[in-house]
PDB file of N, CA and C in Angstrom:
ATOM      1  N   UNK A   1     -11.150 180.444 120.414  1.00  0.00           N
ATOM      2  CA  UNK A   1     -11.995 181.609 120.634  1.00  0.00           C
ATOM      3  C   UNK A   1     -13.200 181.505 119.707  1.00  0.00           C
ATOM      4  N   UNK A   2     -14.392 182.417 120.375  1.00  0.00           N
ATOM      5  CA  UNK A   2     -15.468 181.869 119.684  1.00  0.00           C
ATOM      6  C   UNK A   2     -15.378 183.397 119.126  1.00  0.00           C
ATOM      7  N   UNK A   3     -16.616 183.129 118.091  1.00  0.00           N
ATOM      8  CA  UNK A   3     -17.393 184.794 117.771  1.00  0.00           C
ATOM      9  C   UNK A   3     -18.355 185.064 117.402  1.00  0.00           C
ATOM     10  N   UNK A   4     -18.843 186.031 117.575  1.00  0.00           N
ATOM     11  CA  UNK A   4     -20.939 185.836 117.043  1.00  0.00           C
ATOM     12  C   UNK A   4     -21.302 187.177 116.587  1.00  0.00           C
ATOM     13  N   UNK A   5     -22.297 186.988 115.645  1.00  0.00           N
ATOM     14  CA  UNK A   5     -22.494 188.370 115.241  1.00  0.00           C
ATOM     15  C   UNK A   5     -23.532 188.865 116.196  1.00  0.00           C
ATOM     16  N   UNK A   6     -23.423 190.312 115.944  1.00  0.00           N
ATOM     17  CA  UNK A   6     -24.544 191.060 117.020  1.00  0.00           C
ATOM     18  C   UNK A   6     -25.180 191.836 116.286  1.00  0.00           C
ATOM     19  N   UNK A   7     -26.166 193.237 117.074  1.00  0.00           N
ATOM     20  CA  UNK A   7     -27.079 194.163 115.914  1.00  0.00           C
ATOM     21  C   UNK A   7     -27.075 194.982 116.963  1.00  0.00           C
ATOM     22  N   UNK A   8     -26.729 196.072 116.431  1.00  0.00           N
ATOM     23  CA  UNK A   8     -27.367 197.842 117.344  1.00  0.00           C
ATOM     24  C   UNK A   8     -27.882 198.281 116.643  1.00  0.00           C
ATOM     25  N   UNK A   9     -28.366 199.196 116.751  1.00  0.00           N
ATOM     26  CA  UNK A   9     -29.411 200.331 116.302  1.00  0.00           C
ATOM     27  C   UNK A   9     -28.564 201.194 115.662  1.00  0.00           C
ATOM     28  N   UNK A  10     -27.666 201.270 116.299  1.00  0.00           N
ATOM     29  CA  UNK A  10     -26.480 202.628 115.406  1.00  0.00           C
ATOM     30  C   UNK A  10     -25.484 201.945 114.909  1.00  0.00           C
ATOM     31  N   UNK A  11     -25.447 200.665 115.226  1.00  0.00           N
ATOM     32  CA  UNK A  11     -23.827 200.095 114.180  1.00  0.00           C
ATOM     33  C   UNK A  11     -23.912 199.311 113.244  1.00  0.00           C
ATOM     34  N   UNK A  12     -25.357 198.734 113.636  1.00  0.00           N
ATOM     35  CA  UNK A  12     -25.867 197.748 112.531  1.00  0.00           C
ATOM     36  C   UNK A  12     -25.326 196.295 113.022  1.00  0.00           C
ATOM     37  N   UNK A  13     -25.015 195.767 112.257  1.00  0.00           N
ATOM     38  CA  UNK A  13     -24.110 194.137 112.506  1.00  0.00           C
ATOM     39  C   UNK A  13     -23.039 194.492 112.664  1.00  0.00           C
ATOM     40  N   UNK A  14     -22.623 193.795 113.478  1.00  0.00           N
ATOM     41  CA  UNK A  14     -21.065 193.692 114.008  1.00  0.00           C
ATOM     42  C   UNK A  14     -20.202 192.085 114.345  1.00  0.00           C
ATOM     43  N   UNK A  15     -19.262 191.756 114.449  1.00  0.00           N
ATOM     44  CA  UNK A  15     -18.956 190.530 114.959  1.00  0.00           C
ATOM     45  C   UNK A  15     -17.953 190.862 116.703  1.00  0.00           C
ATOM     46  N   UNK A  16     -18.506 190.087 117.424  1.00  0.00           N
ATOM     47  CA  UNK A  16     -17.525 190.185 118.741  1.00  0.00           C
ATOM     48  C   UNK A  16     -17.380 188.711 118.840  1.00  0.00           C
ATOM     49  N   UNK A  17     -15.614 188.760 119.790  1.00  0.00           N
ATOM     50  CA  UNK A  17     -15.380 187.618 120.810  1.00  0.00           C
ATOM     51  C   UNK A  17     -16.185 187.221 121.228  1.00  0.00           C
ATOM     52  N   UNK A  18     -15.707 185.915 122.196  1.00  0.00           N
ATOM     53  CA  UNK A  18     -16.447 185.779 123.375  1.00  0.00           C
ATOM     54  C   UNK A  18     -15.626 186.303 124.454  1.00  0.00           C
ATOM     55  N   UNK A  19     -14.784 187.036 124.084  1.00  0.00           N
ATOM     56  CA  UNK A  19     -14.248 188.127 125.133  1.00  0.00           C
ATOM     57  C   UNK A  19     -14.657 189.400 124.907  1.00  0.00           C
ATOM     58  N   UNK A  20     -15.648 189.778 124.475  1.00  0.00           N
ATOM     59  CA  UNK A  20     -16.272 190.786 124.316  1.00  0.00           C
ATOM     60  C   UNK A  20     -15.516 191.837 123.091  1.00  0.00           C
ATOM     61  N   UNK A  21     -14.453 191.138 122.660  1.00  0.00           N
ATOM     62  CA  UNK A  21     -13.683 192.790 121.819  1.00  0.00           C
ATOM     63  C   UNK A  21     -14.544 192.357 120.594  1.00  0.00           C
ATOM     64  N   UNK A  22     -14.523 193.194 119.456  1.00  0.00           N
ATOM     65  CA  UNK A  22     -14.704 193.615 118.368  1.00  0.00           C
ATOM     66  C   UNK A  22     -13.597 193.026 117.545  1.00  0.00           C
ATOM     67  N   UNK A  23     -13.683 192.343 116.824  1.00  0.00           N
ATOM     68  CA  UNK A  23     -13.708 191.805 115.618  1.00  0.00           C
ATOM     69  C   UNK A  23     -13.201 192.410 114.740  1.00  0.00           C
ATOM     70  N   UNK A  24     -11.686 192.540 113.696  1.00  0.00           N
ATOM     71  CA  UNK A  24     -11.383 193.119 112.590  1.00  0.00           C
ATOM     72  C   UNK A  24     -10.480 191.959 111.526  1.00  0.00           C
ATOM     73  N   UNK A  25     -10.929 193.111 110.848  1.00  0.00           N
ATOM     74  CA  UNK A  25     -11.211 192.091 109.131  1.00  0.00           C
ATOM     75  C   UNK A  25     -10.347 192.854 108.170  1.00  0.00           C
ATOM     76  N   UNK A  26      -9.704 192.058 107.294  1.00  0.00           N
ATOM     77  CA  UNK A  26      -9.404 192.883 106.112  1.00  0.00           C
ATOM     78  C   UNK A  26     -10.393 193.368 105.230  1.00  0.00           C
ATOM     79  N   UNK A  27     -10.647 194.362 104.686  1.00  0.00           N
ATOM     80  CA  UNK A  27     -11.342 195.001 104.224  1.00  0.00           C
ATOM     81  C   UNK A  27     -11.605 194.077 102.592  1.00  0.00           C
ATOM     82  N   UNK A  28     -12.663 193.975 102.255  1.00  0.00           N
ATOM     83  CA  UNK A  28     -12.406 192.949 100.175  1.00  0.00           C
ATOM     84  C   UNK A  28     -11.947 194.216  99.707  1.00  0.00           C
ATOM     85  N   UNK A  29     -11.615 195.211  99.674  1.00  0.00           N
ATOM     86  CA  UNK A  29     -11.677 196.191  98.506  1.00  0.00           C
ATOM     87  C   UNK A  29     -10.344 196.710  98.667  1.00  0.00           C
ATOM     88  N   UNK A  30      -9.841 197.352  99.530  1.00  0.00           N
ATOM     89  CA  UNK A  30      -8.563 198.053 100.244  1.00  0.00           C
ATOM     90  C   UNK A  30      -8.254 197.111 101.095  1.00  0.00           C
ATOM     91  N   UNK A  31      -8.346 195.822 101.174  1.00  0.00           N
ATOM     92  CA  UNK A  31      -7.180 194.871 101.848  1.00  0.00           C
ATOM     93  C   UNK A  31      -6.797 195.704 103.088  1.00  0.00           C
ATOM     94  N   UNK A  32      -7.331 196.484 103.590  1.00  0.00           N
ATOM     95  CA  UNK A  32      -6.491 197.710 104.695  1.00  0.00           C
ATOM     96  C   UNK A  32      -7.706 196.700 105.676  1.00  0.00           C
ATOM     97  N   UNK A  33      -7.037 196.663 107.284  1.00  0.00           N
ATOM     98  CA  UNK A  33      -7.918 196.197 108.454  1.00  0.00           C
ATOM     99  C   UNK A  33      -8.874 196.799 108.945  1.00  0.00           C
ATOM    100  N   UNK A  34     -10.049 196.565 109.208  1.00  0.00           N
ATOM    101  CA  UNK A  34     -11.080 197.167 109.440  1.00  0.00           C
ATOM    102  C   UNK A  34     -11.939 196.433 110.870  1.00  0.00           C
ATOM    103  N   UNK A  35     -12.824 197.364 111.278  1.00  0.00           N
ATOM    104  CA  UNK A  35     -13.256 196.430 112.589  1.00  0.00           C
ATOM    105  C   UNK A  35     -14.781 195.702 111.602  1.00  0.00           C
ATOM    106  N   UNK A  36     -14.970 194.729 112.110  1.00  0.00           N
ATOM    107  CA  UNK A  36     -16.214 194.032 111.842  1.00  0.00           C
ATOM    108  C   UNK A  36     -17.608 194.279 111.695  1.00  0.00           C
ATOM    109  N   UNK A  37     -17.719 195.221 111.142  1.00  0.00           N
ATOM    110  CA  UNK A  37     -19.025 195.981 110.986  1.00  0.00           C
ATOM    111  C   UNK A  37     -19.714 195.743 109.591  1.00  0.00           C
ATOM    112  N   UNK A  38     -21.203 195.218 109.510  1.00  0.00           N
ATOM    113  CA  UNK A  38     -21.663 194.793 108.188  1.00  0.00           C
ATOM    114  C   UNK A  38     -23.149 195.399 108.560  1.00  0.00           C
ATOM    115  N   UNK A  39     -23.290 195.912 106.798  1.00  0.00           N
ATOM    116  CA  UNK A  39     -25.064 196.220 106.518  1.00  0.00           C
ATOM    117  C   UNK A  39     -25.690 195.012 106.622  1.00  0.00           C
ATOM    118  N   UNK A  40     -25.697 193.751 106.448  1.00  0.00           N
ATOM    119  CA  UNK A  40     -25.944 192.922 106.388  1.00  0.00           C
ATOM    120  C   UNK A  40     -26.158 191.301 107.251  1.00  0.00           C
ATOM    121  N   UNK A  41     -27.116 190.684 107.746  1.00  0.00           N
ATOM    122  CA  UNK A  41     -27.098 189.958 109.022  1.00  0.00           C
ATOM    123  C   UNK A  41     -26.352 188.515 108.489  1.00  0.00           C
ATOM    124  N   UNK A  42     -26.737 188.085 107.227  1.00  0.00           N
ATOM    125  CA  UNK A  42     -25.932 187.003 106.696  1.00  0.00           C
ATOM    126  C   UNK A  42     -24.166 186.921 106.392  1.00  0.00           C
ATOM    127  N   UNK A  43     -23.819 188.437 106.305  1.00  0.00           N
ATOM    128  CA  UNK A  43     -22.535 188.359 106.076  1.00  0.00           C
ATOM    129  C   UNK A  43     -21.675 188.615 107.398  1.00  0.00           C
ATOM    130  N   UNK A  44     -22.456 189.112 108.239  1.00  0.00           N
ATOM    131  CA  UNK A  44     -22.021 189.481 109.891  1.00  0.00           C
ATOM    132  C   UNK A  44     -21.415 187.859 110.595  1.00  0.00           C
ATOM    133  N   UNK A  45     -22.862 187.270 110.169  1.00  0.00           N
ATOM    134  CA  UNK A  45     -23.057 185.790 110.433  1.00  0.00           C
ATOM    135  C   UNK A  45     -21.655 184.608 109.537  1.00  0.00           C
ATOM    136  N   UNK A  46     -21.498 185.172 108.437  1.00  0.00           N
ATOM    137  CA  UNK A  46     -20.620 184.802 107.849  1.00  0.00           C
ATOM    138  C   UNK A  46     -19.142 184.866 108.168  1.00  0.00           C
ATOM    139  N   UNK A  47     -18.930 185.924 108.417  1.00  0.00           N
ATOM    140  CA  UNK A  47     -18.024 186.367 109.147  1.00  0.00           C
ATOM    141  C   UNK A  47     -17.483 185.578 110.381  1.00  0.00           C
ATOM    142  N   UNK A  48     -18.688 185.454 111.474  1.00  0.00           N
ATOM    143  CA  UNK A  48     -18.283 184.938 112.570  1.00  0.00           C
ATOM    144  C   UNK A  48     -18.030 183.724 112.785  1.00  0.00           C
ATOM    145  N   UNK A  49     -18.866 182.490 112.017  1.00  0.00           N
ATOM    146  CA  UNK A  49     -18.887 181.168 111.621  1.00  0.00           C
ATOM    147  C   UNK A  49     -17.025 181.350 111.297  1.00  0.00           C
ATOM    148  N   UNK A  50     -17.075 181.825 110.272  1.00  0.00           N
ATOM    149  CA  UNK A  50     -15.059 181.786 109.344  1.00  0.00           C
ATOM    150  C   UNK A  50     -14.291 182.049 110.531  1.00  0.00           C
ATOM    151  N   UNK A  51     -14.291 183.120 111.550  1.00  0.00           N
ATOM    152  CA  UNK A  51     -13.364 183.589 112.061  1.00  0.00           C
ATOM    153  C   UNK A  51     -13.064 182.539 113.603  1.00  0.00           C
ATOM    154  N   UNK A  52     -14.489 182.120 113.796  1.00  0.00           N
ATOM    155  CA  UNK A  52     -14.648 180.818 114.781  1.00  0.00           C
ATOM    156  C   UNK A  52     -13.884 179.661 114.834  1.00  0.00           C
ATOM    157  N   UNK A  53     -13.973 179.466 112.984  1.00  0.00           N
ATOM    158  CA  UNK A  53     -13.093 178.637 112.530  1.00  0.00           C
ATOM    159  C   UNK A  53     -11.893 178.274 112.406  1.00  0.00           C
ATOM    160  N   UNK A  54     -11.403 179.696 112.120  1.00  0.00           N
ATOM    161  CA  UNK A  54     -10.132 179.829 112.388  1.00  0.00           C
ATOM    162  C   UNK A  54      -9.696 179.590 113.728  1.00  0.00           C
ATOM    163  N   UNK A  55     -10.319 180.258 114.503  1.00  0.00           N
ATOM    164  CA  UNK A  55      -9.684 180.297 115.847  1.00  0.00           C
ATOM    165  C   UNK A  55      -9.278 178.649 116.533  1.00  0.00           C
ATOM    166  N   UNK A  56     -10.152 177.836 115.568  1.00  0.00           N
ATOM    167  CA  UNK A  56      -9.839 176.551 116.064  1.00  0.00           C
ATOM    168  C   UNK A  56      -9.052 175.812 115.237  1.00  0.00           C
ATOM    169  N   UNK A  57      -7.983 175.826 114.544  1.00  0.00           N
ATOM    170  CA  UNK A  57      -7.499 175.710 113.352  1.00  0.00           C
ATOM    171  C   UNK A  57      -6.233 175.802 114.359  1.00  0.00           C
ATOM    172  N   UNK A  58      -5.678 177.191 114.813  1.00  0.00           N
ATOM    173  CA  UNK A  58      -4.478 177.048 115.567  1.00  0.00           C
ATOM    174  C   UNK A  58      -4.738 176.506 116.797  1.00  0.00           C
TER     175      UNK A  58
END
């Protein structure tokens, strides 16, 4: 599975599939799961590169 970051106007950066779902992450702070949402376009990007990665790993 692939994943790529995206940008809205109201969510900011996000990471999706290439099945369209949304993307969740453990949180760095509260370790608690969170969906993929970043202030930031490099860490969105970061995100999706790692999780890409993974997906090809298994």
């Amino acid at each position: 599975m692939r994943y790529e970051a995206r940008h809205s106007e109201t969510r900011g950066w996000y990471v999706v599939s290439d099945e369209g779902h949304l993307a969740h992450v453990p949180d760095p702070d509260t370790h608690q799961v969170r969906a993929a949402v970043f202030e930031r376009e490099e860490d969105a990007q970061r995100c999706a590169l790692e999780l890409t990665r993974l997906g090809t790993l298994s």
